[in-house]
C-alpha atoms as a PDB file:
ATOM      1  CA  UNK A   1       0.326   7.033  -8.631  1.00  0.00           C
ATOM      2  CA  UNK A   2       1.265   3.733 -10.467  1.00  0.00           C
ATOM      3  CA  UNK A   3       2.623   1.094  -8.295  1.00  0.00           C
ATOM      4  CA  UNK A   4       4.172  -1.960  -9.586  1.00  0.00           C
ATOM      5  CA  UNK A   5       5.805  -4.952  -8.054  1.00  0.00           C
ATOM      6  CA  UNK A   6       8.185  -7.032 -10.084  1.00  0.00           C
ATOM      7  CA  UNK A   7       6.688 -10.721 -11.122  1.00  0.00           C
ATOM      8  CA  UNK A   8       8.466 -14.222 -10.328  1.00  0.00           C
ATOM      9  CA  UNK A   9      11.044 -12.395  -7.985  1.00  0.00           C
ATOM     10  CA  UNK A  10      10.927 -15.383  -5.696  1.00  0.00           C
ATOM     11  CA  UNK A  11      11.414 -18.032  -8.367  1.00  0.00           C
ATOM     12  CA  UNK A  12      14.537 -16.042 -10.285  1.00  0.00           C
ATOM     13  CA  UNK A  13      16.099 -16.121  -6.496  1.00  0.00           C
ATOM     14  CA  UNK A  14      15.708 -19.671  -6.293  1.00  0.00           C
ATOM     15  CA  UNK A  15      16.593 -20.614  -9.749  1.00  0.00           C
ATOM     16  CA  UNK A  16      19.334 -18.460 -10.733  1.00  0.00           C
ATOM     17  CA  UNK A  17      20.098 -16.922  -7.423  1.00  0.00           C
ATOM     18  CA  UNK A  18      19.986 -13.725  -4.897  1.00  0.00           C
ATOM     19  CA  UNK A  19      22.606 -11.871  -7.350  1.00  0.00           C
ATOM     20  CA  UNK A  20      20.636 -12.216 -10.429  1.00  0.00           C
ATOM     21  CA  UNK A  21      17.897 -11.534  -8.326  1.00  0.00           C
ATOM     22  CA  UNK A  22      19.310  -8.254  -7.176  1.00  0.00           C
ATOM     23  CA  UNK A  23      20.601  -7.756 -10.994  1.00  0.00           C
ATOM     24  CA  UNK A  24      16.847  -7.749 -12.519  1.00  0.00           C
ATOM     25  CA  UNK A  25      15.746  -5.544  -9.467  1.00  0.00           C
ATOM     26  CA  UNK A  26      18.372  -3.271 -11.182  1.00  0.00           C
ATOM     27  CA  UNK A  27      17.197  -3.575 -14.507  1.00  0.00           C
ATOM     28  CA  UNK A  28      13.546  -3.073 -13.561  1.00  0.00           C
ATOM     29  CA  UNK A  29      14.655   0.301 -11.618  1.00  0.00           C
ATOM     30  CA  UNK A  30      16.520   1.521 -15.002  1.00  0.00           C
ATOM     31  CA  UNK A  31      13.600   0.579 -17.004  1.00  0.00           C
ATOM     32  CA  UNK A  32      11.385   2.956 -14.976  1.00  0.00           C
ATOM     33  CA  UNK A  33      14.118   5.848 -14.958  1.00  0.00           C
ATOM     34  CA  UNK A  34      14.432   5.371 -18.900  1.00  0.00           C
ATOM     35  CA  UNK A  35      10.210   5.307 -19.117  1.00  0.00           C
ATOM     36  CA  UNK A  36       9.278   7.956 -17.633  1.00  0.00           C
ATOM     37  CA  UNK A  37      10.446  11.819 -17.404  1.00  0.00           C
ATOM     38  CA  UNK A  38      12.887  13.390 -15.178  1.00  0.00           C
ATOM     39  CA  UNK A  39      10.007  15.433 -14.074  1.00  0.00           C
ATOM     40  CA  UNK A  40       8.366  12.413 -12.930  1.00  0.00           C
ATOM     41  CA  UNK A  41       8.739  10.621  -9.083  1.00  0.00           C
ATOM     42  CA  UNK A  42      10.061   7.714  -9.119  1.00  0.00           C
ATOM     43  CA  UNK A  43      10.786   5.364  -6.003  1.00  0.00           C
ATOM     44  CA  UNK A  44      12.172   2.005  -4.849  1.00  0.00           C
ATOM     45  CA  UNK A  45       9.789   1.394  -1.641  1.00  0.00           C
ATOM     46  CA  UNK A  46      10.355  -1.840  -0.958  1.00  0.00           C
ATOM     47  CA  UNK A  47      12.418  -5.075  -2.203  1.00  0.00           C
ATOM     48  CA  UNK A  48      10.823  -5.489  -5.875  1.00  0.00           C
ATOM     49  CA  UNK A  49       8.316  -2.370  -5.030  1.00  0.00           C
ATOM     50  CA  UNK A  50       8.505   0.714  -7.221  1.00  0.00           C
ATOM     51  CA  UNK A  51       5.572   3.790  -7.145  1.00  0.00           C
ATOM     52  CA  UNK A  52       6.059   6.283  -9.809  1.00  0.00           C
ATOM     53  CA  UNK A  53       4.282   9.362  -9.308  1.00  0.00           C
ATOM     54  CA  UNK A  54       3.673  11.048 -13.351  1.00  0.00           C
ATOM     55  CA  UNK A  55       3.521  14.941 -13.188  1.00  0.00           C
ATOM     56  CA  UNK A  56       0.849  16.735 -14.932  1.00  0.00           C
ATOM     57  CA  UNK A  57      -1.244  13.783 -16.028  1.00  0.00           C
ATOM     58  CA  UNK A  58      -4.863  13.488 -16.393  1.00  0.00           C
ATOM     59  CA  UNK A  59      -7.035  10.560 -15.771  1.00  0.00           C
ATOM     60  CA  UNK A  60      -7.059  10.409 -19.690  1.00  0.00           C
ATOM     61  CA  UNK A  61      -3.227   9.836 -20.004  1.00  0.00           C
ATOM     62  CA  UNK A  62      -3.495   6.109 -17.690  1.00  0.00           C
ATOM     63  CA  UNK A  63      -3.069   4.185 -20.305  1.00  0.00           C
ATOM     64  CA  UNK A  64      -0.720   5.830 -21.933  1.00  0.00           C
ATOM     65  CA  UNK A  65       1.538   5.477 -18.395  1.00  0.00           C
ATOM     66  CA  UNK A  66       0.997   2.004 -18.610  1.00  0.00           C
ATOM     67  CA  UNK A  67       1.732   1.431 -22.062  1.00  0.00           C
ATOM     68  CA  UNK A  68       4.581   2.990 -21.992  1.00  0.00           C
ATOM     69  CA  UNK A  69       5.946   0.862 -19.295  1.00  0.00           C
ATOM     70  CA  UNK A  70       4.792  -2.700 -20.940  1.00  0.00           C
ATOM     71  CA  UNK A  71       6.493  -1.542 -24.517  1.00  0.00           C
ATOM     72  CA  UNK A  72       9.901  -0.592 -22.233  1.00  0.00           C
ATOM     73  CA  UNK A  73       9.446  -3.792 -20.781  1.00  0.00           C
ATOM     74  CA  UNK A  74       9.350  -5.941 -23.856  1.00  0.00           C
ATOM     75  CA  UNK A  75      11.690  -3.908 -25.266  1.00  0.00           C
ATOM     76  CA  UNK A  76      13.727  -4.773 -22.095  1.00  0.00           C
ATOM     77  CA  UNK A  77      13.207  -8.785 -22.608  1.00  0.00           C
ATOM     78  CA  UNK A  78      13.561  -8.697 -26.824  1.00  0.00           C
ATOM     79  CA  UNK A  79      17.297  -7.471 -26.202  1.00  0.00           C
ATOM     80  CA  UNK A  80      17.853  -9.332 -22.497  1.00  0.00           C
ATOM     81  CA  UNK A  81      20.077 -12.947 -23.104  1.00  0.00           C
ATOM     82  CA  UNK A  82      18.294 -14.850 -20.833  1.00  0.00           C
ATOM     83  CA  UNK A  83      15.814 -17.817 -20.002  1.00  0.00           C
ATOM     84  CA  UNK A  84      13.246 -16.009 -18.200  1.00  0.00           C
ATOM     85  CA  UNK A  85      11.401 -12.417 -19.034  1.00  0.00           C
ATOM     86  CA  UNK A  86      11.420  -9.657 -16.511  1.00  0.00           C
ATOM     87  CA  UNK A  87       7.642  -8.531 -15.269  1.00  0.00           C
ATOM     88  CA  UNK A  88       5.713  -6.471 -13.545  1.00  0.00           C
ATOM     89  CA  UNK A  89       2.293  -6.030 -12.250  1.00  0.00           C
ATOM     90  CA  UNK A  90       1.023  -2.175 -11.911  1.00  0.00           C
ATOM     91  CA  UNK A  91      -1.818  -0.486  -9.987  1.00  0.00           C
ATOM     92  CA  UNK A  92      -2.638   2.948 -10.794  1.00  0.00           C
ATOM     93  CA  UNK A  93      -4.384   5.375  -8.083  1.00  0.00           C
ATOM     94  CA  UNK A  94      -5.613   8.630  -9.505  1.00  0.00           C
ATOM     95  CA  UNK A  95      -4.704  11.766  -7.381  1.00  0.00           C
ATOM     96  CA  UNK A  96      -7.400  14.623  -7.057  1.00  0.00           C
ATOM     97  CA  UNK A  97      -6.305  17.627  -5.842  1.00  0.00           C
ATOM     98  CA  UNK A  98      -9.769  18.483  -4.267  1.00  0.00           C
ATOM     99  CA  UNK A  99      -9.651  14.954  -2.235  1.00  0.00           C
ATOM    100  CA  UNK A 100      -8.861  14.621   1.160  1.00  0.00           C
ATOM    101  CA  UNK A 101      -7.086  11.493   0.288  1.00  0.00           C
ATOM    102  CA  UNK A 102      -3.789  10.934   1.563  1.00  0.00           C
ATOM    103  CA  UNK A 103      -0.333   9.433   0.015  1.00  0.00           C
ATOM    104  CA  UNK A 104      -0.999   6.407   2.295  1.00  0.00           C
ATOM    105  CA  UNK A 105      -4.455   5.751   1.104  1.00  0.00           C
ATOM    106  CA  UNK A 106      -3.074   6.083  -2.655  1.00  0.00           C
ATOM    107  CA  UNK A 107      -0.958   3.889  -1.942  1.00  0.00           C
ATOM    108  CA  UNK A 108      -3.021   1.416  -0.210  1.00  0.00           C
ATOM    109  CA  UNK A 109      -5.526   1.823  -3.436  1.00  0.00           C
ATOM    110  CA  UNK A 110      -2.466   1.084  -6.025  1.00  0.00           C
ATOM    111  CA  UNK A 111      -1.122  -1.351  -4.089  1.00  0.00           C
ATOM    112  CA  UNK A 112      -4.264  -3.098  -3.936  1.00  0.00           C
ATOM    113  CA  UNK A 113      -5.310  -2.801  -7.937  1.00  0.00           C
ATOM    114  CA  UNK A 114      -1.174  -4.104  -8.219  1.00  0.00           C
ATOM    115  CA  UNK A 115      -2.214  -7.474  -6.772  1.00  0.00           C
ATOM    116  CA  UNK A 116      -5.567  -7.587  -9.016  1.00  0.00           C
ATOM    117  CA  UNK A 117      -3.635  -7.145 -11.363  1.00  0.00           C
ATOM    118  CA  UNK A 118      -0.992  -9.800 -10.603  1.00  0.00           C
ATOM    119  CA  UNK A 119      -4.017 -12.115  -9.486  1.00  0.00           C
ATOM    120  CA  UNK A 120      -5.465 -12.028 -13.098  1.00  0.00           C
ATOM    121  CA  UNK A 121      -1.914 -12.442 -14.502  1.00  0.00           C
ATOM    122  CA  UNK A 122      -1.808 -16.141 -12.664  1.00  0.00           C
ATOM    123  CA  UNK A 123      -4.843 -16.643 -13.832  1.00  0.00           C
ATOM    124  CA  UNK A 124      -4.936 -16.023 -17.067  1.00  0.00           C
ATOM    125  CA  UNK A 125      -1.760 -18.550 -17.113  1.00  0.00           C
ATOM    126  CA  UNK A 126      -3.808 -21.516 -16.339  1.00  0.00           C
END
């Protein structure tokens, strides 16, 4: 399961408003859709929240997941006329069949290694 929350949401609100706001929640949406396969889950759970569940992956294929969404996302921002870059912090929670674990706890997991994630982001910008 990869989570990812958009970055800066907030601050493209303030700056440029709640309709560009809404606009890049649309673009980030499409870029997942156009990233991954029709096969694959994909789902808006909250107001910049997204959790993609891939189909047939193994735990060698994570990188390749999130690879695949940071190249769409550049891609995204090369072609994008605009003063700010869309972004997006990811956790990834691997599903065993054999586990007991259940959708909430992967999603509690993601969710958590999505704000690591952001966390090192921030501070990696200072």
């Amino acid at each position: 399961m990869l989570y990812a929350d958009m970055d800066n949401l907030k601050i493209i609100n303030d700056t440029y408003g709640h309709k560009e706001g809404d606009r890049v929640i649309v673009e980030a949406a499409h870029i997942l859709k156009t990233t991954y396969r029709e096969s694959d889950i994909i789902a808006r759970i909250g107001g910049d929240e997204f959790v993609v569940f891939p189909i047939r992956i193994d735990g060698d294929e994570i990188e390749t997941i999130i690879s695949r969404l940071s190249d769409s996302i550049e891609e995204h921002n090369g072609i994008a006329q605009r003063e700010y870059k869309l972004s997006m912090s990811v956790g990834i929670s691997p599903y065993d069949p054999e586990s007991t674990q259940s959708v909430d706890d992967l999603l509690a997991q993601a969710d958590m290694l999505m704000y690591e994630h952001k966390k090192a982001k921030k501070e990696a910008l200072k």
